[in-house]
N, C-alpha and C. Protein backbone atom coordinates (compact mmCIF):
# COMPACT_ATOMS: atom_id res chain seq x y z
N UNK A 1 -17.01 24.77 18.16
CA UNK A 1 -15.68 24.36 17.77
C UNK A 1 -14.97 25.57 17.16
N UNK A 2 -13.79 25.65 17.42
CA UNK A 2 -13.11 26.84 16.94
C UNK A 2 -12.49 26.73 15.88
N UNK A 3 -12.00 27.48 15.26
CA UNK A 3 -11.73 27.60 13.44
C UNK A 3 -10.69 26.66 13.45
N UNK A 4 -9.05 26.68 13.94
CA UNK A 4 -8.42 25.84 14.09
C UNK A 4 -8.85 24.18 13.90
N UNK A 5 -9.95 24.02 14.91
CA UNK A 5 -10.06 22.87 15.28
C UNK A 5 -10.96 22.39 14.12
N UNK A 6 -11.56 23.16 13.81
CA UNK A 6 -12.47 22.85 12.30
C UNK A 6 -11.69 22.12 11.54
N UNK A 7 -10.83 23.48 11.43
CA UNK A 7 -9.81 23.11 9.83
C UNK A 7 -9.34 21.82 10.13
N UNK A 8 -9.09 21.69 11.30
CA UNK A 8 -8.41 20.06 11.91
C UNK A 8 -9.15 18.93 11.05
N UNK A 9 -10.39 18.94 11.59
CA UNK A 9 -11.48 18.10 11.49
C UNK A 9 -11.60 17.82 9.40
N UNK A 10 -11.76 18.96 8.83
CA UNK A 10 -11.69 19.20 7.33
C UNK A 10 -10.67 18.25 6.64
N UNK A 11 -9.12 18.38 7.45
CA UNK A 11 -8.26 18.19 7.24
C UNK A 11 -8.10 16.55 6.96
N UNK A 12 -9.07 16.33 8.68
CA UNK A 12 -9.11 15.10 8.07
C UNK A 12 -9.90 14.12 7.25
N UNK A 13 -11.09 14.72 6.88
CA UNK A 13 -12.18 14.31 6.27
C UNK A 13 -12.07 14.53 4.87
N UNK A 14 -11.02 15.31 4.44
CA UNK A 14 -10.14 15.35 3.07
C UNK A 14 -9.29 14.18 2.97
N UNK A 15 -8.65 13.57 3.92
CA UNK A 15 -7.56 12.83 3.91
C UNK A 15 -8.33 11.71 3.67
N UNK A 16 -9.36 11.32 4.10
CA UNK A 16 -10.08 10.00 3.71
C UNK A 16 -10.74 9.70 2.57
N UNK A 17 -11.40 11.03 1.82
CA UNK A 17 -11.93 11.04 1.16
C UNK A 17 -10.90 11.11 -0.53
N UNK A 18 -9.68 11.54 -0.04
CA UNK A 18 -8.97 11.05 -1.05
C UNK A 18 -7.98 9.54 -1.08
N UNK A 19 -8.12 8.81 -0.27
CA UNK A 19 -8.06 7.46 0.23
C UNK A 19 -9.21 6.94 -0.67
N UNK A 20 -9.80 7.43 -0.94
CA UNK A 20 -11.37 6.42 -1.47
C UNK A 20 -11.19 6.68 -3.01
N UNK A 21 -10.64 7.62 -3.39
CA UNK A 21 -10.48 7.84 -4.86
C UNK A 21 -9.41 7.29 -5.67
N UNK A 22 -10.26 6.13 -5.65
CA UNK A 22 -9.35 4.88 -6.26
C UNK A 22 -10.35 3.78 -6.97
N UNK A 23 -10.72 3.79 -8.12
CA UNK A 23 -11.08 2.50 -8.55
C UNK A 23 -10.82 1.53 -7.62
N UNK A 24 -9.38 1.02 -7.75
CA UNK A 24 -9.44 -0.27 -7.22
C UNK A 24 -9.97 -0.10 -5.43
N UNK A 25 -9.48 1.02 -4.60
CA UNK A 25 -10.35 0.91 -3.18
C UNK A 25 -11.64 0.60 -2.86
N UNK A 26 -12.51 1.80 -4.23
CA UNK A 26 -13.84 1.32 -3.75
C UNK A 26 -14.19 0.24 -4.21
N UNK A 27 -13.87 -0.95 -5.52
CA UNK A 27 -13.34 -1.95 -5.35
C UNK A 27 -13.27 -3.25 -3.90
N UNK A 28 -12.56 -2.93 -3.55
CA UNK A 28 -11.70 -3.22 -1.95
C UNK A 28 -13.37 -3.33 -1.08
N UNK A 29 -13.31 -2.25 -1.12
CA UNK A 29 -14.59 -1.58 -0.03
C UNK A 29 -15.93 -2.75 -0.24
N UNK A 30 -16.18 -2.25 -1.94
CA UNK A 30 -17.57 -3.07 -1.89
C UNK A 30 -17.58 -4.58 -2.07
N UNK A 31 -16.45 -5.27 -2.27
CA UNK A 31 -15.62 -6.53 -1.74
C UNK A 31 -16.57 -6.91 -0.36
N UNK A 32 -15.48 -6.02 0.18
CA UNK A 32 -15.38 -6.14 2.08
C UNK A 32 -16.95 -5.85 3.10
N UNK A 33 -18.14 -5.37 1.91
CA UNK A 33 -19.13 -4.81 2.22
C UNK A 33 -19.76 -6.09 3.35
N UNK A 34 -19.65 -7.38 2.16
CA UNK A 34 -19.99 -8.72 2.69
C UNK A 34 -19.34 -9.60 3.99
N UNK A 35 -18.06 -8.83 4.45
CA UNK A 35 -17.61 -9.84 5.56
C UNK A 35 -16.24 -9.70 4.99
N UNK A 36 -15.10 -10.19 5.94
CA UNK A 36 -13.81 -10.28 5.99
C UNK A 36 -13.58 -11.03 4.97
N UNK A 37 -12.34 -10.58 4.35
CA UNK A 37 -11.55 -11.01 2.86
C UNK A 37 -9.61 -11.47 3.76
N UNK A 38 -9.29 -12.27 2.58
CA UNK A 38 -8.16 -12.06 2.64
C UNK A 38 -7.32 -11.22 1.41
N UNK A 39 -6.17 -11.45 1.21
CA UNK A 39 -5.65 -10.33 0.21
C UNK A 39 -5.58 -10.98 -1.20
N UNK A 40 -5.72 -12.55 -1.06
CA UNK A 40 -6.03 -12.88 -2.49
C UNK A 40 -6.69 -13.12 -2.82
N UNK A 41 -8.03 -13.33 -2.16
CA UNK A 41 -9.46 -13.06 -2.77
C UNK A 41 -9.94 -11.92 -3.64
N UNK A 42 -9.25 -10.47 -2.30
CA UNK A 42 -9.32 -9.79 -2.44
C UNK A 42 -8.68 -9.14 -3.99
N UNK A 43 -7.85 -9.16 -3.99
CA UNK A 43 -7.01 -9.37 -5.19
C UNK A 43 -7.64 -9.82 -6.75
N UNK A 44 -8.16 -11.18 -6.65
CA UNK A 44 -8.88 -11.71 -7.03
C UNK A 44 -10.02 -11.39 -7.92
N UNK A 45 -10.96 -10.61 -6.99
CA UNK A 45 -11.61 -9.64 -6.88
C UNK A 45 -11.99 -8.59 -7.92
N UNK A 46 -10.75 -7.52 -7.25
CA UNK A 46 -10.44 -6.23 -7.78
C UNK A 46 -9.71 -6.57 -9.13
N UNK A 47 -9.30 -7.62 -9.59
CA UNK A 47 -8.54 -8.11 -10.73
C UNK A 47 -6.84 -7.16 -11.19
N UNK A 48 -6.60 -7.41 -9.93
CA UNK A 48 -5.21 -6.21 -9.92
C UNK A 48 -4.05 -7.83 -8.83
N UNK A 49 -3.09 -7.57 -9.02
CA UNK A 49 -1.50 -8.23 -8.71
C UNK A 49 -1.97 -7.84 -7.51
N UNK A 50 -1.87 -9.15 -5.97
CA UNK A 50 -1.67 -8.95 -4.47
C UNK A 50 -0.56 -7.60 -4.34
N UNK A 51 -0.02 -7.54 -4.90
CA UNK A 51 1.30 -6.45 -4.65
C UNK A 51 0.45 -5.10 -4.78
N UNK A 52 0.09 -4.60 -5.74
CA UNK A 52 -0.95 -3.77 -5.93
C UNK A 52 -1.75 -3.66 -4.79
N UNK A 53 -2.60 -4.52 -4.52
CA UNK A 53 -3.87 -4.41 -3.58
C UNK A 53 -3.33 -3.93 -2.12
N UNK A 54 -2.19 -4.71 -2.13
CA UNK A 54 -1.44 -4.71 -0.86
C UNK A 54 -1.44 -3.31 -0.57
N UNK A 55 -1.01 -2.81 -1.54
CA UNK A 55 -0.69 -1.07 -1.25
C UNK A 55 -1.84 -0.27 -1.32
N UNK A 56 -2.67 -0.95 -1.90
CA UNK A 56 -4.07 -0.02 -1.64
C UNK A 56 -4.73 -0.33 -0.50
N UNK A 57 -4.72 -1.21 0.11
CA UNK A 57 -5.14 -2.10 1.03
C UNK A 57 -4.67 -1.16 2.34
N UNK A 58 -3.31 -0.88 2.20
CA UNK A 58 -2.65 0.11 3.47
C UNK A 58 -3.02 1.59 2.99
N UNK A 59 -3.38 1.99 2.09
CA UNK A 59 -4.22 3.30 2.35
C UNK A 59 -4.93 3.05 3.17
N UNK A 60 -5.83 2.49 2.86
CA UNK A 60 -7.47 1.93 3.52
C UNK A 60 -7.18 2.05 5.12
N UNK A 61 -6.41 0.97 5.30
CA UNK A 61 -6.10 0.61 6.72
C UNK A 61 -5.76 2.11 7.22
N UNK A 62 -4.39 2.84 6.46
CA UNK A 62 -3.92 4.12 7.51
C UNK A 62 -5.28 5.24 7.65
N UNK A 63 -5.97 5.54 6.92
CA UNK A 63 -7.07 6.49 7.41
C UNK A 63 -8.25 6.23 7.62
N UNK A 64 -8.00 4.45 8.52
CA UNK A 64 -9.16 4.16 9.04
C UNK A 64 -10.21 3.64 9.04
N UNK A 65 -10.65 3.50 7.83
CA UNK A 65 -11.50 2.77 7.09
C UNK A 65 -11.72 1.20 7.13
N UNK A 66 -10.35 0.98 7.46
CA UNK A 66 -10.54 -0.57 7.22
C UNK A 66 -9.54 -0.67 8.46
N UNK A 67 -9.28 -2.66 8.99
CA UNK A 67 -8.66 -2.62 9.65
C UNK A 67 -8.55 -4.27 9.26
N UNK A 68 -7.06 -5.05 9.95
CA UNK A 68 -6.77 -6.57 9.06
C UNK A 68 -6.02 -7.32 10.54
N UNK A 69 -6.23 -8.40 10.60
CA UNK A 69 -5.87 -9.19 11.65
C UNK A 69 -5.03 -10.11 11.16
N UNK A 70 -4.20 -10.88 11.90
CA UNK A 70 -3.48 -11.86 10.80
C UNK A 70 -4.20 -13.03 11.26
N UNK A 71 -4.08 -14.30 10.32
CA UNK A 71 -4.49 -15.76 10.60
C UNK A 71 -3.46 -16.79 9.76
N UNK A 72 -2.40 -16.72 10.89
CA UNK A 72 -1.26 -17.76 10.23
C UNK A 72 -0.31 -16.41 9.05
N UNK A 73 -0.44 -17.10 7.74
CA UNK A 73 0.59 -16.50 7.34
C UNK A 73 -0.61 -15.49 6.40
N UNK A 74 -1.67 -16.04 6.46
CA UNK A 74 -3.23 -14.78 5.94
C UNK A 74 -3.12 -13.62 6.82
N UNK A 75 -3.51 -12.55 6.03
CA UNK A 75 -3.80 -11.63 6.16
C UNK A 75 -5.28 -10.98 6.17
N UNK A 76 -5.93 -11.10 7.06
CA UNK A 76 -7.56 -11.03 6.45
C UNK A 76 -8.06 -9.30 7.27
N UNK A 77 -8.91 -8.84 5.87
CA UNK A 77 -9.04 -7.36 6.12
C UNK A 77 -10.43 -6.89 6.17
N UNK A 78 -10.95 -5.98 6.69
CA UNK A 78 -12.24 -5.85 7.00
C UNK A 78 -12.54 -4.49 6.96
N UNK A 79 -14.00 -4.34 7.15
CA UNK A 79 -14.17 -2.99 6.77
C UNK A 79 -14.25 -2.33 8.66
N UNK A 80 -13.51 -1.05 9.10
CA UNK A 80 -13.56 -0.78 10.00
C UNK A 80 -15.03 0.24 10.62
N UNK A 81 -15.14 0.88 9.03
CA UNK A 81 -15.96 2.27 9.47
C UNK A 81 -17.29 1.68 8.42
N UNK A 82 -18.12 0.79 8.96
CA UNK A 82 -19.02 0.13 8.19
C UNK A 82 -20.07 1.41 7.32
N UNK A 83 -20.10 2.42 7.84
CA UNK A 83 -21.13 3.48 7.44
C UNK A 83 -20.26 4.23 6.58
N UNK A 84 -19.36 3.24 5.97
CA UNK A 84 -18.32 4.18 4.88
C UNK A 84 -19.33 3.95 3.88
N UNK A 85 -20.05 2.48 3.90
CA UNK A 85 -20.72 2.15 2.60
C UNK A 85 -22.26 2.69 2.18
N UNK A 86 -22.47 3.50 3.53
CA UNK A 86 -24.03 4.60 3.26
C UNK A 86 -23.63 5.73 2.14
N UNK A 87 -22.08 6.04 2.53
CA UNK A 87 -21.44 7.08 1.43
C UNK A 87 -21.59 6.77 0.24
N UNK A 88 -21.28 5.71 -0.07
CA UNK A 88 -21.13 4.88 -1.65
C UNK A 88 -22.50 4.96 -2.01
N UNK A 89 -23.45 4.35 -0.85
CA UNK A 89 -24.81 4.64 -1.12
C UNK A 89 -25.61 5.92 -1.78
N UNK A 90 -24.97 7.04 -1.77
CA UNK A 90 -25.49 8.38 -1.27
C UNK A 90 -24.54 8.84 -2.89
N UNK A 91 -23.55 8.16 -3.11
CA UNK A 91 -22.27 8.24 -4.61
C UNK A 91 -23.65 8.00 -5.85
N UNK A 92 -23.82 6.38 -5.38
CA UNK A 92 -24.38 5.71 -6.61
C UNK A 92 -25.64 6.73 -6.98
N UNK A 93 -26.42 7.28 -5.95
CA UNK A 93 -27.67 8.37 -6.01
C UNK A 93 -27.15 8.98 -6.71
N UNK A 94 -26.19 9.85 -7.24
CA UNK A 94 -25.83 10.95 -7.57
C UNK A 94 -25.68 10.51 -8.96
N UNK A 95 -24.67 9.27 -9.35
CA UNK A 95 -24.64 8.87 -10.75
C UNK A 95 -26.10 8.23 -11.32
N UNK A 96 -26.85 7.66 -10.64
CA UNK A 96 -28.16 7.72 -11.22
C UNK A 96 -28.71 9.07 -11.84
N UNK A 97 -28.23 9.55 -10.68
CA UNK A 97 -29.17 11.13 -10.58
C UNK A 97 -28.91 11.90 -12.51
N UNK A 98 -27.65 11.68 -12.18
CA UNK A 98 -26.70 12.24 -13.30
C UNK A 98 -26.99 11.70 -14.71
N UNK A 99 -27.34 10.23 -14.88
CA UNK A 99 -27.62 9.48 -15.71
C UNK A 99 -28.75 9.86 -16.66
N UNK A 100 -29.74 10.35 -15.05
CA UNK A 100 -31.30 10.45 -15.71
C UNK A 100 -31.56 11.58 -15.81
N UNK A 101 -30.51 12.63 -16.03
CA UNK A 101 -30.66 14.31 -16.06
C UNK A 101 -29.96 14.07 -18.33
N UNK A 102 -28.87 13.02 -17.95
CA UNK A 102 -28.17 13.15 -19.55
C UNK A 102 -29.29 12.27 -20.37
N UNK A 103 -30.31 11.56 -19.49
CA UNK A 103 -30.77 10.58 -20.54
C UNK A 103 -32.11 11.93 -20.92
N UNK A 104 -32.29 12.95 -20.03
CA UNK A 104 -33.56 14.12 -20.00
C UNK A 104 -32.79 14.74 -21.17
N UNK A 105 -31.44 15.02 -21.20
CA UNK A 105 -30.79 15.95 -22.24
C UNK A 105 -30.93 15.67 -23.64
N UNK A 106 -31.08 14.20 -23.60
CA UNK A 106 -30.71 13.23 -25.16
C UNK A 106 -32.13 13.58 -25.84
N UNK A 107 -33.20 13.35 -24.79
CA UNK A 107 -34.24 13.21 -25.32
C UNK A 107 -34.82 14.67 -25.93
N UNK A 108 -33.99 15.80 -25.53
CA UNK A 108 -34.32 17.29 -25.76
C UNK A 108 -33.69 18.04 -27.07
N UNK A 109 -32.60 17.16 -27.37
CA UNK A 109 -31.67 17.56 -28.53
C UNK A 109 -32.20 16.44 -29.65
């Protein structure tokens, strides 16, 4: 792949990854881990105003991640890129990781 097309690729793997840096998304996400939501469950949920979610909700959707069908006057949203949640998987490792390096520190001081 050529440098251009890299940076392409970077470009967009930045763009998602700041889509996710959101309390309330990953929120959203580990919601949606279980099966299709609608937006006031969802809502619900994340403990934030439908209006709110709504707009986080269309991050999600524009870079892919997620994707929503309508049913009547529902709105029901789903997770598109299911191996988003191996990431989260691979997150929570790290804050463990992190946890049990400060709980090594406490015990040294």
């Amino acid at each position: 792949m050529d440098k251009k097309s890299q940076k392409m690729v970077y470009d967009k793997q930045a763009e998602i990854l700041k889509a996710l840096a959101h309390p309330i998304r990953i929120a959203i996400l580990d919601f949606l881990k279980d099966g299709e939501q609608c937006v006031c469950d969802i809502a619900e949920f994340a403990g934030s105003e439908r209006s709110n979610v709504s707009k986080h909700l269309s991050v999600l959707v524009s870079c892919g991640v997620l994707e929503f069908r309508k049913e009547g006057l529902k709105v029901i949203y789903s997770l598109k890129a299911r191996c988003i949640m191996d990431f989260f998987k691979c997150i929570t490792t790290c804050v463990k990781q992190q946890a049990k390096d400060s709980e090594n520190l406490l015990k040294v001081l």
